[in-house]
C-alpha atoms as a PDB file:
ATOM      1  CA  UNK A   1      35.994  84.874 129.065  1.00  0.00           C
ATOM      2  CA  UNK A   2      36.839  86.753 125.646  1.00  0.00           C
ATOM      3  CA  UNK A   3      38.621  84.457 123.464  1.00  0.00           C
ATOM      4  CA  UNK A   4      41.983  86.242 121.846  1.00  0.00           C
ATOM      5  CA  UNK A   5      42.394  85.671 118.525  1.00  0.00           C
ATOM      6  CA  UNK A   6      45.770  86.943 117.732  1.00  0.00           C
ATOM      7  CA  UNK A   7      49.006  88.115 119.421  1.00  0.00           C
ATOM      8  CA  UNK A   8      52.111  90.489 118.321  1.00  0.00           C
ATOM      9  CA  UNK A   9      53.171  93.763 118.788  1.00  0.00           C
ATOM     10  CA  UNK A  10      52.378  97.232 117.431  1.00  0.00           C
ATOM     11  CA  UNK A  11      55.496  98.500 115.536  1.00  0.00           C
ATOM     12  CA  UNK A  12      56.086 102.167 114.979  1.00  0.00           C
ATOM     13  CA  UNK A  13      59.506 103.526 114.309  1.00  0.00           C
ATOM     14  CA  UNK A  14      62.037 101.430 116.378  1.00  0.00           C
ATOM     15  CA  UNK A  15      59.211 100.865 118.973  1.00  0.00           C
ATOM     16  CA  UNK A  16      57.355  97.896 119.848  1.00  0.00           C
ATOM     17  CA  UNK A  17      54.165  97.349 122.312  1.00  0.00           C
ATOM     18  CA  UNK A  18      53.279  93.461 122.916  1.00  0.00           C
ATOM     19  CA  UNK A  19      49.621  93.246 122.355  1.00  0.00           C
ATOM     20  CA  UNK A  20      46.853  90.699 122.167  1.00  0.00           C
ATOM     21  CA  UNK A  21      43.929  91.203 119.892  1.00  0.00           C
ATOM     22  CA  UNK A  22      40.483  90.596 120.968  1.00  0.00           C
ATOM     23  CA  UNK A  23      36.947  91.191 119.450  1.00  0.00           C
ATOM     24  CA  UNK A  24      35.674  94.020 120.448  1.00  0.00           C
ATOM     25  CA  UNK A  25      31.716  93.650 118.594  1.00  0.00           C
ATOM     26  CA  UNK A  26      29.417  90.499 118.106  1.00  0.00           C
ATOM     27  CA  UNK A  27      26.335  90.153 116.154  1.00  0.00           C
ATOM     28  CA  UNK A  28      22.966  90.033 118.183  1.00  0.00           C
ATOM     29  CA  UNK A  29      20.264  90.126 116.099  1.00  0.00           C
ATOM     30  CA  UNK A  30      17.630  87.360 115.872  1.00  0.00           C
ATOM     31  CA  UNK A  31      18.578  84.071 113.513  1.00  0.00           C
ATOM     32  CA  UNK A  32      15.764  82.681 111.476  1.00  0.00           C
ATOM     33  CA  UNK A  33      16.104  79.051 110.439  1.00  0.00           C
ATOM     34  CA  UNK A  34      14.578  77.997 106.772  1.00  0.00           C
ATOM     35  CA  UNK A  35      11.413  75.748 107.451  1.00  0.00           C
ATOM     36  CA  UNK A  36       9.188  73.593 104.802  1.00  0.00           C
ATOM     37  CA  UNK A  37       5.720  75.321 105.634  1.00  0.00           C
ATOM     38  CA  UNK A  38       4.487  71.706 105.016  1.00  0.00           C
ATOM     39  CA  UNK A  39       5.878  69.673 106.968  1.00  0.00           C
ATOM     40  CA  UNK A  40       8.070  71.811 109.137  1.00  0.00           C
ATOM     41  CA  UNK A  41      11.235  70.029 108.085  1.00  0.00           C
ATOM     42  CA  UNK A  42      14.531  72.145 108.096  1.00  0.00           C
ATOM     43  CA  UNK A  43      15.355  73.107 105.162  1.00  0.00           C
ATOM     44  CA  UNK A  44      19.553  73.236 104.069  1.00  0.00           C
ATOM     45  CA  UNK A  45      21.225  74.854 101.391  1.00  0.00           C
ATOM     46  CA  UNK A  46      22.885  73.096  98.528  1.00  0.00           C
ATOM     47  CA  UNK A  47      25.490  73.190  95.751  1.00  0.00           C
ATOM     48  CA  UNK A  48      23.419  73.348  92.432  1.00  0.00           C
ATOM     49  CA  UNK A  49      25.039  73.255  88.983  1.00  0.00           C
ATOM     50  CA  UNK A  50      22.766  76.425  87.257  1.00  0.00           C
ATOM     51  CA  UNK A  51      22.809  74.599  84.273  1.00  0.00           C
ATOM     52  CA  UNK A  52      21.964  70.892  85.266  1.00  0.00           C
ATOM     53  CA  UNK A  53      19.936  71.387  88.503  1.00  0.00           C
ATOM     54  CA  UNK A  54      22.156  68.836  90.193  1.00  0.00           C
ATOM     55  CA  UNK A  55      23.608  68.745  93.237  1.00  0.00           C
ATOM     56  CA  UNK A  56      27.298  69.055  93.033  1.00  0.00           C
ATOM     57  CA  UNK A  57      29.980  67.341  95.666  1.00  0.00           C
ATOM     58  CA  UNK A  58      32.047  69.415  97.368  1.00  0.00           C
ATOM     59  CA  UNK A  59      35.502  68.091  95.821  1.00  0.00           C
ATOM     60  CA  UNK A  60      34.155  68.987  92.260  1.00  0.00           C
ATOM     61  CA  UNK A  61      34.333  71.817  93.440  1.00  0.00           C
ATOM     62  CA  UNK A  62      37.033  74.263  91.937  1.00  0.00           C
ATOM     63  CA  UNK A  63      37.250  78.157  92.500  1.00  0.00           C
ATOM     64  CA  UNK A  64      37.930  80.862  89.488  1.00  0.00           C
ATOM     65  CA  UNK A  65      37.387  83.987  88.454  1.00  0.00           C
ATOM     66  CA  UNK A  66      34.909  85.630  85.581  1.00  0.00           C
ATOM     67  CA  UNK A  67      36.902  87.999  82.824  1.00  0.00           C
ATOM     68  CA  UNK A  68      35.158  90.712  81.038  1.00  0.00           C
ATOM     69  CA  UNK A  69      34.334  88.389  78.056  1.00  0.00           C
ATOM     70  CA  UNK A  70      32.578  85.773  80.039  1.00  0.00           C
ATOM     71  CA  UNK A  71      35.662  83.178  80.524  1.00  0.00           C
ATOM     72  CA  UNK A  72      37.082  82.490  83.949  1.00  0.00           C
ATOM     73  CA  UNK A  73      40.678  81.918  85.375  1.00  0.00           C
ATOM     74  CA  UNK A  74      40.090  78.619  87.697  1.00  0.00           C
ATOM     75  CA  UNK A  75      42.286  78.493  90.527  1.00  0.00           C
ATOM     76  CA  UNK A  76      43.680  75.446  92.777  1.00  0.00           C
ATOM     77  CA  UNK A  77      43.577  75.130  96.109  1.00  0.00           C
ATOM     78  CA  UNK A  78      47.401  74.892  96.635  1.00  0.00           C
ATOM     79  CA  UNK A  79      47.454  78.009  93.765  1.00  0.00           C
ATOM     80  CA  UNK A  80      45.499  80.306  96.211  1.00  0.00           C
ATOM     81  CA  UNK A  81      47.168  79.070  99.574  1.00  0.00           C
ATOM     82  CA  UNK A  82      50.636  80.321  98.081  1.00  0.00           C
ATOM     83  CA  UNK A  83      49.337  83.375  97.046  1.00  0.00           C
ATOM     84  CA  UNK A  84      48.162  84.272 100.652  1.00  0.00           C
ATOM     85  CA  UNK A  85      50.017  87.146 102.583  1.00  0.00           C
ATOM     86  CA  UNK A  86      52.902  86.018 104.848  1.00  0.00           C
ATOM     87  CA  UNK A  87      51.483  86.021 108.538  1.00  0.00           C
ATOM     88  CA  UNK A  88      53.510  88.186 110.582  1.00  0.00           C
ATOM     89  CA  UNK A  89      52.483  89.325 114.321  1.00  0.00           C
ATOM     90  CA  UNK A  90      53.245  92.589 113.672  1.00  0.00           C
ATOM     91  CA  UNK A  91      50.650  95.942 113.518  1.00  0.00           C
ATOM     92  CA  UNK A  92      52.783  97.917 111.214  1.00  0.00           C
ATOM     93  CA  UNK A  93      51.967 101.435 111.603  1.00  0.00           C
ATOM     94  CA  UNK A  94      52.834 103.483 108.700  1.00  0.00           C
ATOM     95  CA  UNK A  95      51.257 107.049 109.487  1.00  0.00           C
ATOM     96  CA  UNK A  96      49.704 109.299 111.642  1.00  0.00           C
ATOM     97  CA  UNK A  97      46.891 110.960 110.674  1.00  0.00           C
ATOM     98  CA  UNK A  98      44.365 113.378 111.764  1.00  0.00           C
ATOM     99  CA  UNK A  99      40.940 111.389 113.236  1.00  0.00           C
ATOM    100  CA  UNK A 100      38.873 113.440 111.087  1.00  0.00           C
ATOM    101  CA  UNK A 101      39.885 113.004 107.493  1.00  0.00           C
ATOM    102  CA  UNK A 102      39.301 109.283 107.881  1.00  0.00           C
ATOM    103  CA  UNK A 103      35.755 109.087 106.752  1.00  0.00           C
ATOM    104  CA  UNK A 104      33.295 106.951 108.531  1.00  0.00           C
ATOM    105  CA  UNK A 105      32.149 104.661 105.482  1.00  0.00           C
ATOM    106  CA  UNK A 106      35.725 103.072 105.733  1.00  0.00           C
ATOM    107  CA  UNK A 107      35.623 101.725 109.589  1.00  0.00           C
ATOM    108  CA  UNK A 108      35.113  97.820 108.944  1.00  0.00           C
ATOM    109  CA  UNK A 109      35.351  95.893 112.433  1.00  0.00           C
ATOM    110  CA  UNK A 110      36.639  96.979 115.977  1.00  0.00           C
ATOM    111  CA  UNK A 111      38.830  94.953 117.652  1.00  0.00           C
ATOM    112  CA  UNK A 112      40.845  95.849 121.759  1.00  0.00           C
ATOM    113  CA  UNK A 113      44.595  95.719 121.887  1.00  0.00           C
ATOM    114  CA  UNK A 114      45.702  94.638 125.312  1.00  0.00           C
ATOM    115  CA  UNK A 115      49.026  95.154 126.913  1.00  0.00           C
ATOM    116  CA  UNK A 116      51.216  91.893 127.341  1.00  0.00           C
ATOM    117  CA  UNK A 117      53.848  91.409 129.699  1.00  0.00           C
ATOM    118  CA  UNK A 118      55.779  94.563 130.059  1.00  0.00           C
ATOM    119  CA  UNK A 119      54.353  96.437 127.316  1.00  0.00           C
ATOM    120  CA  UNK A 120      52.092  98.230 129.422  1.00  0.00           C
ATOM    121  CA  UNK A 121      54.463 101.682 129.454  1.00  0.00           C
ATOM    122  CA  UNK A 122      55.316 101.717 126.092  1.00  0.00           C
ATOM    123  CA  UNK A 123      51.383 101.450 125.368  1.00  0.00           C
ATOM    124  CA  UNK A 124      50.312 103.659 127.808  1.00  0.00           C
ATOM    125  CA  UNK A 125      53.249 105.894 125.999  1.00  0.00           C
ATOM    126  CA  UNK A 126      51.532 105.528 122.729  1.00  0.00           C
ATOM    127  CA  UNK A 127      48.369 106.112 123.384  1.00  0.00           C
ATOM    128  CA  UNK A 128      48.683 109.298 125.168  1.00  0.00           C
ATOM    129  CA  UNK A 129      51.248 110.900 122.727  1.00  0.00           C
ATOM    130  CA  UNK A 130      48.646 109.826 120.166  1.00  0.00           C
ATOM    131  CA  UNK A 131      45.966 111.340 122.273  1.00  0.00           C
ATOM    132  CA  UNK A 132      47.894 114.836 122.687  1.00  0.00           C
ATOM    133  CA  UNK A 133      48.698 115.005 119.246  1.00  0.00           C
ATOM    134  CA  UNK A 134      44.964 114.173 117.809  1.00  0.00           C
ATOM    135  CA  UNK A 135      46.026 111.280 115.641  1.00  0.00           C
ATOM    136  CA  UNK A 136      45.095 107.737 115.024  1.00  0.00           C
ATOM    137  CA  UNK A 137      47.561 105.444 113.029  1.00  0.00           C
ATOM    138  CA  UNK A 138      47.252 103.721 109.720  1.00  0.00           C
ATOM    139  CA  UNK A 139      49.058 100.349 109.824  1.00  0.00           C
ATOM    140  CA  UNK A 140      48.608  96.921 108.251  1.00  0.00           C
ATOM    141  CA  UNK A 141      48.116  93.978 109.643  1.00  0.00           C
ATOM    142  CA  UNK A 142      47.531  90.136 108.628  1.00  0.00           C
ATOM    143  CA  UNK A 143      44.450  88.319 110.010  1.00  0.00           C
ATOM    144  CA  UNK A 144      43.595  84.756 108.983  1.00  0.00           C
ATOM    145  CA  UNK A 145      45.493  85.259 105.889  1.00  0.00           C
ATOM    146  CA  UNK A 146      44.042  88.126 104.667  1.00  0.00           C
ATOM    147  CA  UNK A 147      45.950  91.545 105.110  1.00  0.00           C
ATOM    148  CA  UNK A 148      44.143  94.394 106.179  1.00  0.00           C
ATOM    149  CA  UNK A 149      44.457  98.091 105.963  1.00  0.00           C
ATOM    150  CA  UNK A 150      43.469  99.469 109.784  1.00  0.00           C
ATOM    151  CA  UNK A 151      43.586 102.321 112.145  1.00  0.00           C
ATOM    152  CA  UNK A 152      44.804 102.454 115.735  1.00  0.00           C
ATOM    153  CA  UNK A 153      42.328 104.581 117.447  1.00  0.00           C
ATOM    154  CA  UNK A 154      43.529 106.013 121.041  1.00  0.00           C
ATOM    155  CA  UNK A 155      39.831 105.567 123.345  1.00  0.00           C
ATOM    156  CA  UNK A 156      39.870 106.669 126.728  1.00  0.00           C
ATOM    157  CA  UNK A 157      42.409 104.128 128.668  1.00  0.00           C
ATOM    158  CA  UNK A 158      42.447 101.959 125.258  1.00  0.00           C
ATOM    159  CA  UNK A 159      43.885 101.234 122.171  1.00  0.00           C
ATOM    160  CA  UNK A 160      41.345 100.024 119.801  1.00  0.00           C
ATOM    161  CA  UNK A 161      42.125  98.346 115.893  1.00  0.00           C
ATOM    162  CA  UNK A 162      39.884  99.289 113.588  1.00  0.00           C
ATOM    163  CA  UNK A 163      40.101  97.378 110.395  1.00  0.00           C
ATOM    164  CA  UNK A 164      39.570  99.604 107.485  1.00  0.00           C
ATOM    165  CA  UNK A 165      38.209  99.719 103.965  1.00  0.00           C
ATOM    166  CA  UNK A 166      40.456  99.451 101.073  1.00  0.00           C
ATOM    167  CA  UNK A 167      40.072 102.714  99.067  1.00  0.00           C
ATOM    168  CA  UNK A 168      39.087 100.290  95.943  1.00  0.00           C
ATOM    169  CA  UNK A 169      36.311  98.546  98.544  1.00  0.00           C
ATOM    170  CA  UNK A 170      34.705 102.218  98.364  1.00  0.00           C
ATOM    171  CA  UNK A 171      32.063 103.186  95.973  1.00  0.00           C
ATOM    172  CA  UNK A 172      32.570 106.506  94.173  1.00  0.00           C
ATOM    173  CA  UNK A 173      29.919 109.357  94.663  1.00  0.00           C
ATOM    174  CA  UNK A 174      31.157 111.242  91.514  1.00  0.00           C
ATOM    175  CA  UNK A 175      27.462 110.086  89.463  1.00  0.00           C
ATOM    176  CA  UNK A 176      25.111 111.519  92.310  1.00  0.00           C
ATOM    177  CA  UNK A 177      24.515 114.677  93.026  1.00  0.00           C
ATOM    178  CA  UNK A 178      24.943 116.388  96.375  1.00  0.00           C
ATOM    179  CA  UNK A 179      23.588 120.074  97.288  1.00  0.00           C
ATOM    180  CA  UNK A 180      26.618 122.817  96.736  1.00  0.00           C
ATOM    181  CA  UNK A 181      28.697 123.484  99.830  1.00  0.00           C
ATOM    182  CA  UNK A 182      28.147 126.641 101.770  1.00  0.00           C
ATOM    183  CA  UNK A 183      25.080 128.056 102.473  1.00  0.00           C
ATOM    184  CA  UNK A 184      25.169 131.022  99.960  1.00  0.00           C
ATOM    185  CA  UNK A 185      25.809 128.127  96.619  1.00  0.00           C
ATOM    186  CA  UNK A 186      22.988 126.017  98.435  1.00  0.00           C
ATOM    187  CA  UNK A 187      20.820 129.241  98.799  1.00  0.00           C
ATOM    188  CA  UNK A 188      19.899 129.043 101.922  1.00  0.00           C
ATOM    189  CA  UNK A 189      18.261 131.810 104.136  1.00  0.00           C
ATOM    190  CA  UNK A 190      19.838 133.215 107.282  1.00  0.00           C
ATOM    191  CA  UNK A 191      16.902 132.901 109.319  1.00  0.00           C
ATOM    192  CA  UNK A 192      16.214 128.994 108.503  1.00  0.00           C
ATOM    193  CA  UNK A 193      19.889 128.395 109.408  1.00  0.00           C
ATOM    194  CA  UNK A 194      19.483 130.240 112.558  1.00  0.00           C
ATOM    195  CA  UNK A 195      16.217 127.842 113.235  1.00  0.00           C
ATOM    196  CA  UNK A 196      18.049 124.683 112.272  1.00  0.00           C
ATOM    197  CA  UNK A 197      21.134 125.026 114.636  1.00  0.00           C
ATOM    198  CA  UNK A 198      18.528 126.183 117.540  1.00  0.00           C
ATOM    199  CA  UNK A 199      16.763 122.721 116.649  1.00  0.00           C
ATOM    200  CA  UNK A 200      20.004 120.868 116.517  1.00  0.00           C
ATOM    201  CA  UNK A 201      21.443 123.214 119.793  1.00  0.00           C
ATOM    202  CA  UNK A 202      18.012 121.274 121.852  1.00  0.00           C
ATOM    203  CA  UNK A 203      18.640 117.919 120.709  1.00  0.00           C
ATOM    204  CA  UNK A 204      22.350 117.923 121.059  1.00  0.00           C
ATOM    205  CA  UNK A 205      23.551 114.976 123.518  1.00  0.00           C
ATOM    206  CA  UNK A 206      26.331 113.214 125.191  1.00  0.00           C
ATOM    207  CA  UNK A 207      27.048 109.994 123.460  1.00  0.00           C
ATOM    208  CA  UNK A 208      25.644 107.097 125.055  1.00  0.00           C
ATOM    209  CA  UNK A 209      25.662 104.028 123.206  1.00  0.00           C
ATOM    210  CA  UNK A 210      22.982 101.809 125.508  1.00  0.00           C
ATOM    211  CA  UNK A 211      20.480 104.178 125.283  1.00  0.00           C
ATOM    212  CA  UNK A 212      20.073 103.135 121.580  1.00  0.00           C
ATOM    213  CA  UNK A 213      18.779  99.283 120.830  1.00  0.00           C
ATOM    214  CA  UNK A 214      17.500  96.950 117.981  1.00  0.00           C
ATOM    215  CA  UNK A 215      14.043  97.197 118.003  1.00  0.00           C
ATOM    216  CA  UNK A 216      13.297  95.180 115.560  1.00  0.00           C
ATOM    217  CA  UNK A 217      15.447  91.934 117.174  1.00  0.00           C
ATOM    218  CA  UNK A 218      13.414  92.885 120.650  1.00  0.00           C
ATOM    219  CA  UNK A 219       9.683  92.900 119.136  1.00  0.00           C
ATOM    220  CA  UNK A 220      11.156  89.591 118.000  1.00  0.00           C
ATOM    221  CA  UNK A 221      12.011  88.593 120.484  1.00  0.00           C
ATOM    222  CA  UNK A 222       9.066  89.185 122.626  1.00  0.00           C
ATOM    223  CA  UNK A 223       7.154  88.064 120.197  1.00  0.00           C
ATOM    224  CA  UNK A 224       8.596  84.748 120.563  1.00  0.00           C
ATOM    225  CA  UNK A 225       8.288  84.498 124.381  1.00  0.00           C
ATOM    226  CA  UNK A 226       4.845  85.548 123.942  1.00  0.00           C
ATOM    227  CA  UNK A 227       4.210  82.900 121.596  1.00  0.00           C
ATOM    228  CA  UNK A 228       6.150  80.308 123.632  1.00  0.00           C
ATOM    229  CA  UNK A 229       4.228  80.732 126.839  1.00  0.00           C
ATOM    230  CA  UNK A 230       0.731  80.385 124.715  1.00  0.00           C
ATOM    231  CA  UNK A 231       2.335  77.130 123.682  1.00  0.00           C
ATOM    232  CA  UNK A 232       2.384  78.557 119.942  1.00  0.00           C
ATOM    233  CA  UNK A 233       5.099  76.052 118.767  1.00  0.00           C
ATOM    234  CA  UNK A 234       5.921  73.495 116.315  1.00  0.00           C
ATOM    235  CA  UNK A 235       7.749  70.548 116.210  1.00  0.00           C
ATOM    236  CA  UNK A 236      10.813  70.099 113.991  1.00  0.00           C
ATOM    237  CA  UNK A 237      12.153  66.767 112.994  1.00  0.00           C
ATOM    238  CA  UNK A 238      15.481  67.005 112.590  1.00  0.00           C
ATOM    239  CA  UNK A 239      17.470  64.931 109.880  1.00  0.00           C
ATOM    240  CA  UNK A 240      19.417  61.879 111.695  1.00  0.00           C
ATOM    241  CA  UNK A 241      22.937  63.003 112.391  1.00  0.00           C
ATOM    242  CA  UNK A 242      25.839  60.318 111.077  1.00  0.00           C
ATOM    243  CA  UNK A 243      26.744  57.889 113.327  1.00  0.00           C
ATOM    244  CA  UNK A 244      29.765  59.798 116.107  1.00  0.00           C
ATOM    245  CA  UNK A 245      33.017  58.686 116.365  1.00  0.00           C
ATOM    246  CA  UNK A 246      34.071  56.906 119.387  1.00  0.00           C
ATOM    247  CA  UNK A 247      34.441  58.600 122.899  1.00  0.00           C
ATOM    248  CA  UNK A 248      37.725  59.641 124.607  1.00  0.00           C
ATOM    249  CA  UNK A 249      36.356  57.105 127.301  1.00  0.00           C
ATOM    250  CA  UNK A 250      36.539  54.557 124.699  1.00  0.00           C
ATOM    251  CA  UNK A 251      39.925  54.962 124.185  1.00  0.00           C
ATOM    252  CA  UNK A 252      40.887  51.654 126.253  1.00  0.00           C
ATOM    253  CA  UNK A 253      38.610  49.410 124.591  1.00  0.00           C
ATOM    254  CA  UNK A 254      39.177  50.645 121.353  1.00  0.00           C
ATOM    255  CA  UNK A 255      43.393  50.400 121.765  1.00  0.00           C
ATOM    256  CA  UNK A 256      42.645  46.298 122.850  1.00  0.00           C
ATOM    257  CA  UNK A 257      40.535  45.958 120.189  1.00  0.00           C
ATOM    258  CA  UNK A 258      42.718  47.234 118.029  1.00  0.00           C
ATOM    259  CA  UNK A 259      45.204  44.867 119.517  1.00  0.00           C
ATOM    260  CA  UNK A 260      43.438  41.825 119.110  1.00  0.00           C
ATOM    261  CA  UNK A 261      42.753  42.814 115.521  1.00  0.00           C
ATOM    262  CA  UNK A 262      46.579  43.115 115.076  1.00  0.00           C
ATOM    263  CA  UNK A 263      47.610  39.950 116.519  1.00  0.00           C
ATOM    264  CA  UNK A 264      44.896  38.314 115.140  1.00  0.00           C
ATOM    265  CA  UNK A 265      46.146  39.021 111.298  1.00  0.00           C
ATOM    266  CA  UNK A 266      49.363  37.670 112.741  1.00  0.00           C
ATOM    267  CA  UNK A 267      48.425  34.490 113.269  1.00  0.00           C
ATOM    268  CA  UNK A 268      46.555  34.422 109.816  1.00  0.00           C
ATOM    269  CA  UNK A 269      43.285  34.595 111.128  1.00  0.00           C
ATOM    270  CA  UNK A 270      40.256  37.041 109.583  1.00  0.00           C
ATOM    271  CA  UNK A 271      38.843  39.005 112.327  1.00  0.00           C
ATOM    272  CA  UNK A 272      34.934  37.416 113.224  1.00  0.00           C
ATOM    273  CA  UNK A 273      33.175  39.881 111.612  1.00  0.00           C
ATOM    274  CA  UNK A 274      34.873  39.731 107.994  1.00  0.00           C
ATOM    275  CA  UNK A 275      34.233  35.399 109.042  1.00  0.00           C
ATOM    276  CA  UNK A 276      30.425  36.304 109.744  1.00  0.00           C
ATOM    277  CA  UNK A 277      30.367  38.357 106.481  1.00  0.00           C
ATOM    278  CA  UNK A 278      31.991  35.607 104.446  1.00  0.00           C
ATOM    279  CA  UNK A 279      29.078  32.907 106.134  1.00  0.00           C
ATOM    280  CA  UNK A 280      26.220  35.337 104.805  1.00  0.00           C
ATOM    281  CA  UNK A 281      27.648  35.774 101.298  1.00  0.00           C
ATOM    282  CA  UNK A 282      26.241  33.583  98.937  1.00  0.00           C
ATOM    283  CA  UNK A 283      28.793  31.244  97.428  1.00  0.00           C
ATOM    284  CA  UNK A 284      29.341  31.451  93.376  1.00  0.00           C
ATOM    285  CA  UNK A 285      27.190  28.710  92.536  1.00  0.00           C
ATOM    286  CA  UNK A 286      24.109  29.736  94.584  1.00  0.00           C
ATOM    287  CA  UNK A 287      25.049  33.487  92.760  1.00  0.00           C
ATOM    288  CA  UNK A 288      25.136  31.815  89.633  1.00  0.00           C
ATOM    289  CA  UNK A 289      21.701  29.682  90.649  1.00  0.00           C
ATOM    290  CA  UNK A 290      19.731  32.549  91.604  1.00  0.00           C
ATOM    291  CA  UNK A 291      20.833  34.707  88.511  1.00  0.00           C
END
């Protein structure tokens, strides 16, 4: 089952669709693990102060950001949280535009809006006017407290979200240079034009996405079960994992013991194994003997 990660409406004009947002891409290529060549231990990443070589604890931690001079503006926690965009469930649509002059370098990550409830006319009503009128819409939206600029793209019998690139998020091409437009300022010939589109006229296609694969995570890949089945393998000690926490089957015990604990301090008594500790500890003369 797809998991949904967030639910609202689409808004545009005094209209609003109930929709629920789910993934609509996942990553599939192969995940290499660090190994010490070595000894074949796993090998983690760390917090290193650059300057010390030490490793840093996590709540020493504190976020800023570098200036132009070299200083930074550190941040809190709480100082970031409040500056987070207010979550709102709605997909604000703020204009329609042609498909076309939205250039592909700014599609991010595609995501399906669903129908909910009895929002499936007014989407169905969206999407085709949308589809008649050769438009997608530009709204924003708020996703784990980030905002996003995105497009709602009308596909077949769905609406798909397509989070977008911020204009700033978008490199500049004005330092590279680019052949002239038109094929007189390019100075091309007639005849290798003509040659070109007959080239392009052959290989021109319907497009079918599952005719195209990562070949490089499949070589892996068979590559590995290859190596597997010649029993090409090491062993990997992992590091001991902490102690868990008790189970949810545990719960009984743990409540009693709790309650003996309880009514034990009631009555003045140290639990056993505070008693056991205080038996091993040596008392301050032995301390002071052995020092």
């Amino acid at each position: 089952m797809q998991r949904v990660i967030w639910k609202g409406a689409i808004s545009f004009g005094l209209v609003h669709v109930p929709v629920s947002v789910y993934p609509a891409s996942q990553e599939k290529g192969v995940d290499f693990d660090w190994l010490d060549k070595r000894s074949m231990d796993p090998v983690g990443y760390k917090r290193i102060n650059k300057r010390t070589g030490r490793e840093v604890r996590t709540d020493d931690i504190v976020k800023g950001v570098k200036q132009d001079d070299g200083d930074y503006v550190v941040f809190t926690d709480a100082e970031i949280k409040a500056a987070y965009p207010k979550s709102t469930q709605t997909i604000e649509i703020e204009a329609f535009v042609p498909a076309a002059q939205v250039a592909f370098y700014f599609l991010e990550r595609p995501y399906f809006l669903v129908p909910l409830g009895k929002g499936q006319k007014a989407y169905a009503l969206l999407r085709e006017a949308m589809l008649e009128e050769g438009v997608i819409g530009i709204a924003r939206v708020v996703f784990h407290a980030k905002e996003h600029l995105a497009a709602v793209v009308p596909s077949d019998d769905q609406l798909v979200l397509n989070t977008l690139r911020w204009a700033s998020e978008v490199r500049s091409a004005d330092d590279l240079s680019f052949p002239a437009v038109g094929k007189a300022a390019a100075g091309l010939k007639d005849a290798d034009l003509k040659i070109a589109r007959q080239l392009i006229g052959q290989m021109k296609t319907q497009w079918q996405p599952d005719d195209y694969g990562d070949h490089f995570a499949e070589a892996i890949r068979t590559l590995v079960e290859r190596r597997v089945k010649a029993g090409d393998t090491e062993q990997v000690k992992q590091p001991e994992a902490p102690a868990e926490a008790a189970q949810a089957d545990n719960v009984v015990q743990l409540t009693e013991l709790l309650r003996q604990s309880l009514r034990g301090n009631a009555k003045g008594h140290a639990p056993a194994a505070k008693k056991a500790a205080a038996k091993r500890a040596p008392s301050p003369a032995r301390r002071r003997k052995a020092a």
